[in-house]
C-alpha atoms as a PDB file:
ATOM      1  CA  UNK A   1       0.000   0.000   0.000  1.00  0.00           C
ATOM      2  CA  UNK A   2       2.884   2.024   0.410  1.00  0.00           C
ATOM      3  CA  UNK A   3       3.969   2.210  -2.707  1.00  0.00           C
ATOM      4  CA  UNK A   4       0.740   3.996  -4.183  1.00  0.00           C
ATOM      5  CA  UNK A   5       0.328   7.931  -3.477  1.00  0.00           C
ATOM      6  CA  UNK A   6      -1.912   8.262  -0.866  1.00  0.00           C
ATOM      7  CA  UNK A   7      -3.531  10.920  -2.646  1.00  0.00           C
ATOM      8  CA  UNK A   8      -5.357   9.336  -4.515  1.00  0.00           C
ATOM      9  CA  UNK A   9      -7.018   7.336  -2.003  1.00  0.00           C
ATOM     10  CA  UNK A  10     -10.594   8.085  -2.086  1.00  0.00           C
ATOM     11  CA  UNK A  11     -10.113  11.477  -4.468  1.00  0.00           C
ATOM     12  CA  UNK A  12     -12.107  14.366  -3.822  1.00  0.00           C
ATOM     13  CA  UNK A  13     -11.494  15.623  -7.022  1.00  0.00           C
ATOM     14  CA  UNK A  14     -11.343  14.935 -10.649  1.00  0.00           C
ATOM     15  CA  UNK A  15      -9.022  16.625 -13.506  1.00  0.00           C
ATOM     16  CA  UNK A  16     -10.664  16.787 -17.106  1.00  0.00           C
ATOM     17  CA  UNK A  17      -8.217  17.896 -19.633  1.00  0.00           C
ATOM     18  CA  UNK A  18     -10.646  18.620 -22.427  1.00  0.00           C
ATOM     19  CA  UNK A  19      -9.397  17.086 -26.031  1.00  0.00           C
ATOM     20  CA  UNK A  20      -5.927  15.490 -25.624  1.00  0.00           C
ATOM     21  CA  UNK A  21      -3.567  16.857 -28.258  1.00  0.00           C
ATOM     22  CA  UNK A  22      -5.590  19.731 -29.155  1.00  0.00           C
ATOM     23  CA  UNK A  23      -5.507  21.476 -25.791  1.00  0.00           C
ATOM     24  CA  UNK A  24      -3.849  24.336 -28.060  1.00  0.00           C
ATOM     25  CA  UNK A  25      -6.999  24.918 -30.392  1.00  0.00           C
ATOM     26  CA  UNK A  26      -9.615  23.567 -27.743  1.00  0.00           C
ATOM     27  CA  UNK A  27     -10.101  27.337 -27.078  1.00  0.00           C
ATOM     28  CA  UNK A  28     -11.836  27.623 -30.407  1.00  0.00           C
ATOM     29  CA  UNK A  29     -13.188  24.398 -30.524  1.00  0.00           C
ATOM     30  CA  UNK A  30     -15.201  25.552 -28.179  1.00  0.00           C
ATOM     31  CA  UNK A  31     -17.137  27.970 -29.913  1.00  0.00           C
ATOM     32  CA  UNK A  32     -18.225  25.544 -32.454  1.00  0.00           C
ATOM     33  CA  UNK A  33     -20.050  23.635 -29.278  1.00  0.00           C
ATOM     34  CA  UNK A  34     -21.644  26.502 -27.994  1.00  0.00           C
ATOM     35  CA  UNK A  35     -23.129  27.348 -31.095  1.00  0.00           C
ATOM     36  CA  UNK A  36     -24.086  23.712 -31.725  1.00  0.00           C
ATOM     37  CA  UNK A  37     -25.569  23.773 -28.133  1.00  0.00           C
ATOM     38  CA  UNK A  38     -27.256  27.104 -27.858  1.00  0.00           C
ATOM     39  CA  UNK A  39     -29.243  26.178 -31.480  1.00  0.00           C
ATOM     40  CA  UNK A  40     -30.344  22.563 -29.851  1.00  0.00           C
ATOM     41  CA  UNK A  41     -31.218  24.671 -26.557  1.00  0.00           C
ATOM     42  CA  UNK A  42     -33.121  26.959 -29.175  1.00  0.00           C
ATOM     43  CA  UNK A  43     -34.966  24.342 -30.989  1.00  0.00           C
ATOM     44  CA  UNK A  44     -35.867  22.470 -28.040  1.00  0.00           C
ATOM     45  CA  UNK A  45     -36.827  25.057 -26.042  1.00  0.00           C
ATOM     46  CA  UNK A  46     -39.193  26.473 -28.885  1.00  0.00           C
ATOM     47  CA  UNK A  47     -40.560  22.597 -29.378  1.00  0.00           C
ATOM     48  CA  UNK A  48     -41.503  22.945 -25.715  1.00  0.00           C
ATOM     49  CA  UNK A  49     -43.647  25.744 -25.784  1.00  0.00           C
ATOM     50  CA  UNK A  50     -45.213  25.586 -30.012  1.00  0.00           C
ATOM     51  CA  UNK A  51     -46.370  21.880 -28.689  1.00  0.00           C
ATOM     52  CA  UNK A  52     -48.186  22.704 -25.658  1.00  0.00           C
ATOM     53  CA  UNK A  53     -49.935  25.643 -27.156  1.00  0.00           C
ATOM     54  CA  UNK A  54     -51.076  24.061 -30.358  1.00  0.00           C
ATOM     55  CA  UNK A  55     -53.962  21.662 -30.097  1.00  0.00           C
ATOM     56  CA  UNK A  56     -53.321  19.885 -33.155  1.00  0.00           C
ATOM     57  CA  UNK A  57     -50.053  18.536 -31.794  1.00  0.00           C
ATOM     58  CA  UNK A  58     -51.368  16.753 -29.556  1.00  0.00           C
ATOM     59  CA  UNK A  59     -50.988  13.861 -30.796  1.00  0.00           C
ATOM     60  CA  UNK A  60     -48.450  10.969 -29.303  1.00  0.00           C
ATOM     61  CA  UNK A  61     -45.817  11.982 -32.534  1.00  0.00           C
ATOM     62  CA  UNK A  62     -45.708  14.445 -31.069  1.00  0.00           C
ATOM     63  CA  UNK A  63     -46.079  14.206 -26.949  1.00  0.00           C
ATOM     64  CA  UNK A  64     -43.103  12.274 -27.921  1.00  0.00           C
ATOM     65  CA  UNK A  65     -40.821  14.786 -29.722  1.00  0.00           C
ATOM     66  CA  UNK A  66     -42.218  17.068 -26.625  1.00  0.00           C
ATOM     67  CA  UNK A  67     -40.239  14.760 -24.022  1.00  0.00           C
ATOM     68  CA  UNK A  68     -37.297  14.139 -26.669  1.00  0.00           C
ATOM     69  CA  UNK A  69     -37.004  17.839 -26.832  1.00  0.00           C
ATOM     70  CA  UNK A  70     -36.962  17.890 -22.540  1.00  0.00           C
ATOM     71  CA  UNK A  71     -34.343  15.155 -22.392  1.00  0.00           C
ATOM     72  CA  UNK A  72     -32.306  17.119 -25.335  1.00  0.00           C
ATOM     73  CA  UNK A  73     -32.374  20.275 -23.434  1.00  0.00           C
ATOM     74  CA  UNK A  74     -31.367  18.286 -20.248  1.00  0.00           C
ATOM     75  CA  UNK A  75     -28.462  16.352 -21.925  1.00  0.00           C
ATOM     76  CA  UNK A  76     -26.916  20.007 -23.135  1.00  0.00           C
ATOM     77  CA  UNK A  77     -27.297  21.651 -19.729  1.00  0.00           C
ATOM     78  CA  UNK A  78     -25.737  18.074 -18.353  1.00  0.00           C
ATOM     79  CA  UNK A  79     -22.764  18.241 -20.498  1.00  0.00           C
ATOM     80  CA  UNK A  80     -22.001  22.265 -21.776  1.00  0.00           C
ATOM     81  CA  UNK A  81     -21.239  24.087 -18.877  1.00  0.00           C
ATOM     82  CA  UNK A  82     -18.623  22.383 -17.684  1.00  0.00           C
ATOM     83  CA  UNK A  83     -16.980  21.446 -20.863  1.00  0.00           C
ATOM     84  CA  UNK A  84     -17.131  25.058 -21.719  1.00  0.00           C
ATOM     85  CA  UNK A  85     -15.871  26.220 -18.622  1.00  0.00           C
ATOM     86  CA  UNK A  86     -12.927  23.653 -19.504  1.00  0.00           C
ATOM     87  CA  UNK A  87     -12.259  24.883 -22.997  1.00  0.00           C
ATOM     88  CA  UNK A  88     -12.650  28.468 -22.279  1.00  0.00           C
ATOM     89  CA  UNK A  89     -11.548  29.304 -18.646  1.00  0.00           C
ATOM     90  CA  UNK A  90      -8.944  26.274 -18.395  1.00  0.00           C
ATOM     91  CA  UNK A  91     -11.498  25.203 -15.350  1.00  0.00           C
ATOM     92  CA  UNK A  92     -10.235  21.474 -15.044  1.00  0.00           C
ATOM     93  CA  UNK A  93     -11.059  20.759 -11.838  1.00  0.00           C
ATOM     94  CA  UNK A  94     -14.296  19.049 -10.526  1.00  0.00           C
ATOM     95  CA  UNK A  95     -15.524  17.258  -7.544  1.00  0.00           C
ATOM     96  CA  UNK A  96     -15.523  13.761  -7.681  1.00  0.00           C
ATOM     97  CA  UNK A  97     -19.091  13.476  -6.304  1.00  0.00           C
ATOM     98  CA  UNK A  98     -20.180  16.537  -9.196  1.00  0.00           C
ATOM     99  CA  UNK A  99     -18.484  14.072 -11.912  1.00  0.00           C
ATOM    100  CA  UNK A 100     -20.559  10.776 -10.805  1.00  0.00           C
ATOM    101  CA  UNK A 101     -23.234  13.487 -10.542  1.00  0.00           C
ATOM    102  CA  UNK A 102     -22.676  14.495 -14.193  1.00  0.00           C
ATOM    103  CA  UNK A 103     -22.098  10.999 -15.044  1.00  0.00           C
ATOM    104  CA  UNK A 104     -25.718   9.856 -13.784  1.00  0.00           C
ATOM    105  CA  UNK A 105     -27.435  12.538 -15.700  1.00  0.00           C
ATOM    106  CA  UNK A 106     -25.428  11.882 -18.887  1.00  0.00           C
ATOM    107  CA  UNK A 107     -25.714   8.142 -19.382  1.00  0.00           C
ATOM    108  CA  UNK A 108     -29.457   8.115 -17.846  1.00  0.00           C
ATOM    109  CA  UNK A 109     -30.510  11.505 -19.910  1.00  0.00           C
ATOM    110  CA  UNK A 110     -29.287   9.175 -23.322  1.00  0.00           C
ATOM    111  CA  UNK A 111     -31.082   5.526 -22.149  1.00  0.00           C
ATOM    112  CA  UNK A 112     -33.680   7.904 -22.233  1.00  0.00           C
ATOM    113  CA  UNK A 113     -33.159   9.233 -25.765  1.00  0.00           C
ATOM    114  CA  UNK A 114     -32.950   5.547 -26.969  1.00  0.00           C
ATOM    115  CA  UNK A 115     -35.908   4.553 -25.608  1.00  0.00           C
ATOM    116  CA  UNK A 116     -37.964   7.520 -26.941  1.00  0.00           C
ATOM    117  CA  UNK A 117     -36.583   6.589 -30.253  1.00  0.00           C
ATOM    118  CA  UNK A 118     -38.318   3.611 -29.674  1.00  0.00           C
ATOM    119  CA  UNK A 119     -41.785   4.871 -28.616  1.00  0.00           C
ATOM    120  CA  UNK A 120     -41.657   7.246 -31.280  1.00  0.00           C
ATOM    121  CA  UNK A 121     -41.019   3.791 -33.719  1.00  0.00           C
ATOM    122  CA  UNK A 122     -43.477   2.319 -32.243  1.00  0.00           C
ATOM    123  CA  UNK A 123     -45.720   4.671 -33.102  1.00  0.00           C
ATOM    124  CA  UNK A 124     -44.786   5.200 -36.628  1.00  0.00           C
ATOM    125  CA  UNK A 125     -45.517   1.601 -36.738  1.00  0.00           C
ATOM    126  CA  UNK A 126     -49.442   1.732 -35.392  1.00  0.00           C
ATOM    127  CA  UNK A 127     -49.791   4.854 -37.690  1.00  0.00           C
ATOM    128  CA  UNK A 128     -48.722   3.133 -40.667  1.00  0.00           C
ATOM    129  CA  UNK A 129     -49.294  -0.802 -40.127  1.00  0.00           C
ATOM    130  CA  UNK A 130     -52.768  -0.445 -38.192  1.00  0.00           C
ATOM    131  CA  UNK A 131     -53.986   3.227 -38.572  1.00  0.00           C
ATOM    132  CA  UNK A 132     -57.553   2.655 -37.807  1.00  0.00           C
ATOM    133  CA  UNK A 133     -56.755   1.126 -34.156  1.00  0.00           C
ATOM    134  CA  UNK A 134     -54.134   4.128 -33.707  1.00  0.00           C
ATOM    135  CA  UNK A 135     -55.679   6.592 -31.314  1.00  0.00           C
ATOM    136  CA  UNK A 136     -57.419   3.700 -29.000  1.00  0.00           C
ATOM    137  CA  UNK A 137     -53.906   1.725 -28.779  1.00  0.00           C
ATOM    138  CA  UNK A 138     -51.821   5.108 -27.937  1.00  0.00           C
ATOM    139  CA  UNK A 139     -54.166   6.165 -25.048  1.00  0.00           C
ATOM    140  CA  UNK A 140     -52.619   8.973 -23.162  1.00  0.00           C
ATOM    141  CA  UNK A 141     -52.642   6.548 -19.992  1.00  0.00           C
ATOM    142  CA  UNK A 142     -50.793   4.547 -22.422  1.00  0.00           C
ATOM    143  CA  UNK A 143     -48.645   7.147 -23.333  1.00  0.00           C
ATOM    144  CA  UNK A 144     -47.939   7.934 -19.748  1.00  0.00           C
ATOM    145  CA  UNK A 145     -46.783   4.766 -18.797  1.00  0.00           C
ATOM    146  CA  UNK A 146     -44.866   4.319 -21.660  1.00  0.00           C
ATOM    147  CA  UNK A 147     -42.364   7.513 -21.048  1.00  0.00           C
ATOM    148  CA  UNK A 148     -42.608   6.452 -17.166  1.00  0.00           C
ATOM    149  CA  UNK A 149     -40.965   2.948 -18.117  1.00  0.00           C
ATOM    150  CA  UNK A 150     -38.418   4.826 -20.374  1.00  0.00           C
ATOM    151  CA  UNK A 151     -37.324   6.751 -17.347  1.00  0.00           C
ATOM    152  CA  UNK A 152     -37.829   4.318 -14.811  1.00  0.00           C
ATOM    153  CA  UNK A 153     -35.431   1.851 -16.798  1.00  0.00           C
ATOM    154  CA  UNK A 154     -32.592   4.451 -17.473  1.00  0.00           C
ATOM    155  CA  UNK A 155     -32.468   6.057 -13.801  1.00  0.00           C
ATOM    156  CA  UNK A 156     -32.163   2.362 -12.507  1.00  0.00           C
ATOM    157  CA  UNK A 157     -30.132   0.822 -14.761  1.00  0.00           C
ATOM    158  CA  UNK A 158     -27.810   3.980 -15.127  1.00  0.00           C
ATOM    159  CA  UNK A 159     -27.954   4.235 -11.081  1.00  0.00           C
ATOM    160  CA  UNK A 160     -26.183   1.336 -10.906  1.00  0.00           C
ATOM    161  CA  UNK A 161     -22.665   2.498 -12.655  1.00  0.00           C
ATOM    162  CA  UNK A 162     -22.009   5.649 -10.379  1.00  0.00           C
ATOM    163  CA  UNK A 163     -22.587   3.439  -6.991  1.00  0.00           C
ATOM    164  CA  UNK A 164     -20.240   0.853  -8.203  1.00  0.00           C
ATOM    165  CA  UNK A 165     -17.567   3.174  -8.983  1.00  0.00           C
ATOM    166  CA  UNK A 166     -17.880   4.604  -5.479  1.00  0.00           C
ATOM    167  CA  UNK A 167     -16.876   0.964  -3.646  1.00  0.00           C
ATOM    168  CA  UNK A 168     -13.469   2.236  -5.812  1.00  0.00           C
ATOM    169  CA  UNK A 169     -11.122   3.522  -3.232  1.00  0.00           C
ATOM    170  CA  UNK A 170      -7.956   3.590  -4.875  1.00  0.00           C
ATOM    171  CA  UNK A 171      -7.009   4.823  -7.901  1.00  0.00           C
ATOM    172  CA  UNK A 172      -3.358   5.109 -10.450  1.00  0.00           C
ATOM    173  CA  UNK A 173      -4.487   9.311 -11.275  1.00  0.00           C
ATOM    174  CA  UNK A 174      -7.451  11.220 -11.274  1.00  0.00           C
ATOM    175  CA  UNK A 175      -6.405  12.875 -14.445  1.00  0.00           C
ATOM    176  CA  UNK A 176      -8.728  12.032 -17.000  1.00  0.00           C
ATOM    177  CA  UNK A 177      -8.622  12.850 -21.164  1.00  0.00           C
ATOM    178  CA  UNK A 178     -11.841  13.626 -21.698  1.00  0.00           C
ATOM    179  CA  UNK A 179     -13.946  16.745 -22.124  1.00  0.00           C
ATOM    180  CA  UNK A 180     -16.832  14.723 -19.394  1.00  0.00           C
ATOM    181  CA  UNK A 181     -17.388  12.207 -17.148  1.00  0.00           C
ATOM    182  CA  UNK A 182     -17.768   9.799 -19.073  1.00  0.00           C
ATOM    183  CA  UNK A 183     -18.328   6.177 -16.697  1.00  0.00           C
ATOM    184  CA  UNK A 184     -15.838   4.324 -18.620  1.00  0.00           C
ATOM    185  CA  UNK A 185     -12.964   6.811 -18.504  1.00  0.00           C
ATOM    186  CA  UNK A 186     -13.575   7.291 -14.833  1.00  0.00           C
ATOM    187  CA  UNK A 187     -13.465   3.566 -13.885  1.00  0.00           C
ATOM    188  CA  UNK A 188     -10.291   3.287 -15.838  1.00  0.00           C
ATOM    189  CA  UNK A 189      -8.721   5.730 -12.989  1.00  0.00           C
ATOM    190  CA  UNK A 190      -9.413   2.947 -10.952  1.00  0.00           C
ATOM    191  CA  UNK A 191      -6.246   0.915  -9.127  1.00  0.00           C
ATOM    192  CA  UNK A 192      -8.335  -1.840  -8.144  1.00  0.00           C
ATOM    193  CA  UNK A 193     -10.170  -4.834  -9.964  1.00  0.00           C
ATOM    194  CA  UNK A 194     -13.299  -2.834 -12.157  1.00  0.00           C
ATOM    195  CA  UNK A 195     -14.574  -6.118 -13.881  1.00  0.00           C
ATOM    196  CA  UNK A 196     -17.455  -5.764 -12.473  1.00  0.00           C
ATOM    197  CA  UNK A 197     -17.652  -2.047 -13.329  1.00  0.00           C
ATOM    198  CA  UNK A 198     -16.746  -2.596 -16.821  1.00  0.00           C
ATOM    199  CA  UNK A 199     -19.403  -6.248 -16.732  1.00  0.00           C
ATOM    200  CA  UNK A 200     -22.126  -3.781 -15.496  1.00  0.00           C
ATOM    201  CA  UNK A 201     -21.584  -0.736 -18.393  1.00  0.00           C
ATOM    202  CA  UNK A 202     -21.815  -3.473 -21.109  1.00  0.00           C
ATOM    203  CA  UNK A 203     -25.275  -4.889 -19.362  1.00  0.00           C
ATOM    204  CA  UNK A 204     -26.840  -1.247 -19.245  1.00  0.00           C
ATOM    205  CA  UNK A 205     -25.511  -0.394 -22.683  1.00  0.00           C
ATOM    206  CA  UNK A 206     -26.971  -3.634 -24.157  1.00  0.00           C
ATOM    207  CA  UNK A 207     -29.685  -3.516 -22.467  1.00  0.00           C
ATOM    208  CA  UNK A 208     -30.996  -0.093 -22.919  1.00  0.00           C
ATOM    209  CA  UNK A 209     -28.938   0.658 -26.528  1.00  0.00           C
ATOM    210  CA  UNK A 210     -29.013  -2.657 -27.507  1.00  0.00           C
ATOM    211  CA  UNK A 211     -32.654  -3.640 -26.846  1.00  0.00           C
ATOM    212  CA  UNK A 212     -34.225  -0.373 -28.196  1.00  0.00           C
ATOM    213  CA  UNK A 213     -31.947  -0.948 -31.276  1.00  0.00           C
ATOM    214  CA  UNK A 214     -32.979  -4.686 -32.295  1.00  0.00           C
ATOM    215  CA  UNK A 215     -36.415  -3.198 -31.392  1.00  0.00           C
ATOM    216  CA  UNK A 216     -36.229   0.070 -33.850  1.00  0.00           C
ATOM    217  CA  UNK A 217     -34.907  -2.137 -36.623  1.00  0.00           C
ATOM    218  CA  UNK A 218     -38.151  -4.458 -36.523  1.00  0.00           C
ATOM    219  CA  UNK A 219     -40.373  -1.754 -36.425  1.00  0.00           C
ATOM    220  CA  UNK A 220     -39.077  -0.089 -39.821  1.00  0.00           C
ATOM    221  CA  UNK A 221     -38.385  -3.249 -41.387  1.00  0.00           C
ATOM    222  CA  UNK A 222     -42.418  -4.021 -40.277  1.00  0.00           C
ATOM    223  CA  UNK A 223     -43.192  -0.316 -41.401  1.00  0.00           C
ATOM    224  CA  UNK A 224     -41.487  -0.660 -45.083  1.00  0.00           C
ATOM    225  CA  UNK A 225     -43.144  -4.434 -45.813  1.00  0.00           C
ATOM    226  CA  UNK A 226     -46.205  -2.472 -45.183  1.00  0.00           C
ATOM    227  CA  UNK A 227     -45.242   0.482 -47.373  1.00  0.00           C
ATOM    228  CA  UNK A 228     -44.349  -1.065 -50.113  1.00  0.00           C
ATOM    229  CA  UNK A 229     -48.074  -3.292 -50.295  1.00  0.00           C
ATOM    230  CA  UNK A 230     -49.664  -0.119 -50.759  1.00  0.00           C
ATOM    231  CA  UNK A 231     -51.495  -0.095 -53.901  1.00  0.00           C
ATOM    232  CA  UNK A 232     -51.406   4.232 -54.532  1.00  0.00           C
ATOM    233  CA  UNK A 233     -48.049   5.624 -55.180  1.00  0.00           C
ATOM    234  CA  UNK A 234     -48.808   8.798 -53.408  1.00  0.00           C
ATOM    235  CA  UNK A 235     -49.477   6.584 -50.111  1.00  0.00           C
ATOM    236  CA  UNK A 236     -46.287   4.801 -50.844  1.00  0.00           C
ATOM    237  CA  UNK A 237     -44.453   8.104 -50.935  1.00  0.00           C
ATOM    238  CA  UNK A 238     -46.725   9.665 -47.821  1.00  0.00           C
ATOM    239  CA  UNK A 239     -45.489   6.721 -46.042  1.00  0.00           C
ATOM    240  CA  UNK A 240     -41.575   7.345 -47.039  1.00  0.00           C
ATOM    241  CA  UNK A 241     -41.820  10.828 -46.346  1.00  0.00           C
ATOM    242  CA  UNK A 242     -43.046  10.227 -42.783  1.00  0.00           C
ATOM    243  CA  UNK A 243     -40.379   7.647 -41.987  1.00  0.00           C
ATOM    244  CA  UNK A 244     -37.122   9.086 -43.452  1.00  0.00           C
ATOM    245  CA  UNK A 245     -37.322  11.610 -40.646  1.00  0.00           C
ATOM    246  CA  UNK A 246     -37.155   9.238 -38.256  1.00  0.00           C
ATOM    247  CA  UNK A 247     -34.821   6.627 -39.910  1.00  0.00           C
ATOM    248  CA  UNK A 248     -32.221  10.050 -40.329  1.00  0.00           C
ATOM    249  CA  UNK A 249     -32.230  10.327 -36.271  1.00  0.00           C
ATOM    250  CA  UNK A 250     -31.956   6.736 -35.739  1.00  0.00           C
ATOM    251  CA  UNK A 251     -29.115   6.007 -37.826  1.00  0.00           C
ATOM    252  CA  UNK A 252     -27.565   9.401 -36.173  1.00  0.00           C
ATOM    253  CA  UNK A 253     -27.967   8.534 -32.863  1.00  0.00           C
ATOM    254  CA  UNK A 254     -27.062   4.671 -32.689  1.00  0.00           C
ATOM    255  CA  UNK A 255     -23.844   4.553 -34.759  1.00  0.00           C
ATOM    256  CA  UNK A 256     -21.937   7.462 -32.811  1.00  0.00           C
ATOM    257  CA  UNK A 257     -23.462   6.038 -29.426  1.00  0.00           C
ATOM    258  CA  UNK A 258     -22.033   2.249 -30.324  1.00  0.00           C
ATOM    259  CA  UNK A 259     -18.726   3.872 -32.236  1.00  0.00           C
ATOM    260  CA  UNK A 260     -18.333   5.741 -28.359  1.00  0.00           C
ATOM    261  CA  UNK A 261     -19.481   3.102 -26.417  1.00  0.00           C
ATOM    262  CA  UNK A 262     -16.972   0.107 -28.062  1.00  0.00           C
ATOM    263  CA  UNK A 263     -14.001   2.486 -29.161  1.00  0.00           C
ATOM    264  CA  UNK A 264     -13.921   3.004 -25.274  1.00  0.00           C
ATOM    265  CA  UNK A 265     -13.971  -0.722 -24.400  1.00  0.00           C
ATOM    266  CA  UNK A 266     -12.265  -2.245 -27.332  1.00  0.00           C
ATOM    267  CA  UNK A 267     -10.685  -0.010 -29.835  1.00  0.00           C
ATOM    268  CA  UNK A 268      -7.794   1.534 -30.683  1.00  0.00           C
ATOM    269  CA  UNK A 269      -9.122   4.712 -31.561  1.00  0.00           C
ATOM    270  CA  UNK A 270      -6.580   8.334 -31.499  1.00  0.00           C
ATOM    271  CA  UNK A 271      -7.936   9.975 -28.128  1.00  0.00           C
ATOM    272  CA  UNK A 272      -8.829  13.096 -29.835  1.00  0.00           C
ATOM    273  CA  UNK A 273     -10.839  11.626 -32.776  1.00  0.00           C
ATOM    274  CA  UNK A 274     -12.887   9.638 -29.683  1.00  0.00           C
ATOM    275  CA  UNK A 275     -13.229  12.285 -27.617  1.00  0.00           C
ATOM    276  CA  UNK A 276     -14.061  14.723 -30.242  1.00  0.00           C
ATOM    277  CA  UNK A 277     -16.885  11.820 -32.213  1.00  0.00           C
ATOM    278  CA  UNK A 278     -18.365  11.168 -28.346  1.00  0.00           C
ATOM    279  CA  UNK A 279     -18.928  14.942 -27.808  1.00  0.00           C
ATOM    280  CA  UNK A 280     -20.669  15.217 -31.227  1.00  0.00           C
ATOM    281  CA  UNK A 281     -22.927  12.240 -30.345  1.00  0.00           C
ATOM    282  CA  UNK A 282     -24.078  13.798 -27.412  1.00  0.00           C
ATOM    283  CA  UNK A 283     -24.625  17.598 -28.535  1.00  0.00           C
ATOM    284  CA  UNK A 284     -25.380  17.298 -32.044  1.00  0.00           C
ATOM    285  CA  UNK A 285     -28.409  14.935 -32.024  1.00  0.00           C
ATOM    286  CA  UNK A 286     -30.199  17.534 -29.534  1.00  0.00           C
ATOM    287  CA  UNK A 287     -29.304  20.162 -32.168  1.00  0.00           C
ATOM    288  CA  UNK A 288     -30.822  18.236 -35.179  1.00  0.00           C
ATOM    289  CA  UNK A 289     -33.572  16.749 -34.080  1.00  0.00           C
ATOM    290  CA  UNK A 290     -35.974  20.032 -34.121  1.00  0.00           C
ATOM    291  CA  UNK A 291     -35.073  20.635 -37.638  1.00  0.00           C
ATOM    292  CA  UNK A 292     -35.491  17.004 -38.627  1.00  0.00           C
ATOM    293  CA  UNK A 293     -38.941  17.451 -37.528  1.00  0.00           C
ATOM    294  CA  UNK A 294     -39.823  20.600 -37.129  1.00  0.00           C
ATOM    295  CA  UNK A 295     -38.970  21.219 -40.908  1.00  0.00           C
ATOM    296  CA  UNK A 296     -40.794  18.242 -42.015  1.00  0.00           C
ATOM    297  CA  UNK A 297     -44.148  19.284 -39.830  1.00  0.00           C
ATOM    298  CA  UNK A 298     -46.323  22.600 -41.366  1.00  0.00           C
ATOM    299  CA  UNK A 299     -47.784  23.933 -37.999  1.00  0.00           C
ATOM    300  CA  UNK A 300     -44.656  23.696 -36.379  1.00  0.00           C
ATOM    301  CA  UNK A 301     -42.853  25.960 -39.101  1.00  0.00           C
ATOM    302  CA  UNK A 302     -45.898  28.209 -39.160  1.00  0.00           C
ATOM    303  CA  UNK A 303     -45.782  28.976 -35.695  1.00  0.00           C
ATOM    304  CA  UNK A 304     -42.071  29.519 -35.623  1.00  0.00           C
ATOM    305  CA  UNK A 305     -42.567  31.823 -38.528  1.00  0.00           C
ATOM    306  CA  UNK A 306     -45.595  33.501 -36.408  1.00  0.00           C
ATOM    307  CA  UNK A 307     -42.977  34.016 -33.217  1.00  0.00           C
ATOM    308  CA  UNK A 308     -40.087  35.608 -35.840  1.00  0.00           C
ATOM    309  CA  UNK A 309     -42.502  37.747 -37.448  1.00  0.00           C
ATOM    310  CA  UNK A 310     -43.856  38.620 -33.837  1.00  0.00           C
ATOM    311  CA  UNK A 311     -40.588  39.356 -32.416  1.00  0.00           C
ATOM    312  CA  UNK A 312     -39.332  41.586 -35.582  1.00  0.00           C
ATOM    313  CA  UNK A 313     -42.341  43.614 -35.323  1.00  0.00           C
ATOM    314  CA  UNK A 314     -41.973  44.338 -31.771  1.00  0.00           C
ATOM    315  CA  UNK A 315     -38.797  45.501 -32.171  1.00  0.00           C
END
């Protein structure tokens, strides 16, 4: 025991160096991430209050981009502050209890993502594959349960990684490359044995990721066997139009979240090209999905057009 510096026994704090290699440009790096984040806190932000007000929204598409847009806005305010504060103000510090704190909300904030992406599939597959029994299938007591599960299942699951990283008493540094607490670069810190740590991250990433995934995938392969039985063209193309939307997220959101979760675990991936792909995953899909759907949706773009022309006239 001797031999280890006693410092880092039970660590109160944390060191995040940002991007390693880059720590000379990360200064202006980090102006491309606040603009990415302030236009996701700007699209979901104006999601949250068109969807409430208009009546003809509320419908569970929609109820459902209304909670994606929540979770979006929670993941940015989760992640951009202090990664900002890093890039900008060379504030590397953090308290280790504020990084398993920022950890929780990360991980749990995207198993919630996932498994909106899934509601929202399954959705897309009542609308299209059994349109009549639609609106009596998506109840809003179904709907309610349905988002309670989704959170239910990422705060537990999630809850699980920062408690088991806390039995960790010892650890070789608490210099970490990375922009955020991310679990996996925290347990690596570790001194001791973290199988277990490393055994649990791959059951909640399979589980939530993983599950929703396979899920997702049956649902649009469902969704297009349908499609393509219609007998009009136009409903063929009605049908296409409503999907590719939602196919353009998906595809988004799971490749960079399985490129960041298994570079971590099993790659050999340049530590700036990781750091900088996992940081994209988790602020750019908050900044695209309002203008994947809001563009796509006509009341939506009217009232943001109302709200401009509102706002230029006042001033």
């Amino acid at each position: 025991m001797a031999s280890f510096n006693l410092s880092y026994l039970d660590p109160k704090t944390v060191t995040l160096i940002g991007i390693p290699g880059l720590e000379h440009v990360q200064f202006w790096i980090g102006f491309s991430f606040f603009a990415v984040c302030l236009l996701a806190l700007l699209g979901n932000v104006t999601l949250l209050i068109i969807i409430p007000a208009e009546r003809t929204l509320h419908q569970p598409m929609y109820i459902f981009l209304a909670v994606l847009a929540a979770t979006d806005v929670g993941l940015c305010l989760a992640i951009a502050p202090k990664m900002l504060a890093i890039f900008w103000f060379a504030s590397f510090s953090m308290a280790f209890d504020a990084c398993l704190v920022q950890l929780f909300f990360t991980h749990a904030l995207q198993g919630m993502e996932s498994g909106i992406l899934l509601a929202m599939a399954f959705d897309r597959y009542v609308a299209i594959c059994d349109p009549l029994r639609h609106t009596s299938i998506l109840t809003p007591s179904v709907l309610v349960w349905m988002m309670l599960a989704v959170a239910i299942r990422a705060t537990v699951l999630v809850g699980l990684l920062p408690i088991l990283i806390k039995r960790l008493h010892l650890f070789h540094t608490t210099v970490t490359a990375h922009s955020y607490c991310e679990h996996m670069a925290v347990v690596k810190l570790a001194a001791e044995d973290i199988r277990v740590n490393k055994i649990c991250g791959l059951f909640v990433g399979f589980t939530i990721l993983g599950f929703d995934m396979i899920f997702i995938l049956i649902s649009y392969i469902l969704i297009f066997k349908a499609v393509f039985l219609l007998p009009q063209r136009e409903a063929r193309l009605k049908a296409f139009n409503t999907c590719v939307p939602h196919m353009f997220v998906f595809l988004e959101f799971y490749i960079l979240a399985f490129f960041s979760f298994f570079s971590h675990r099993f790659g050999h991936v340049v530590p700036s090209t990781h750091i900088l792909l996992s940081t994209i995953y988790l602020l750019v899909p908050p900044a695209l999905n309002p203008i994947v759907y809001g563009i796509k949706n006509k009341v939506i773009c009217k009232r943001v057009v109302q709200i401009l022309l509102l706002n230029s006239k006042s001033q």
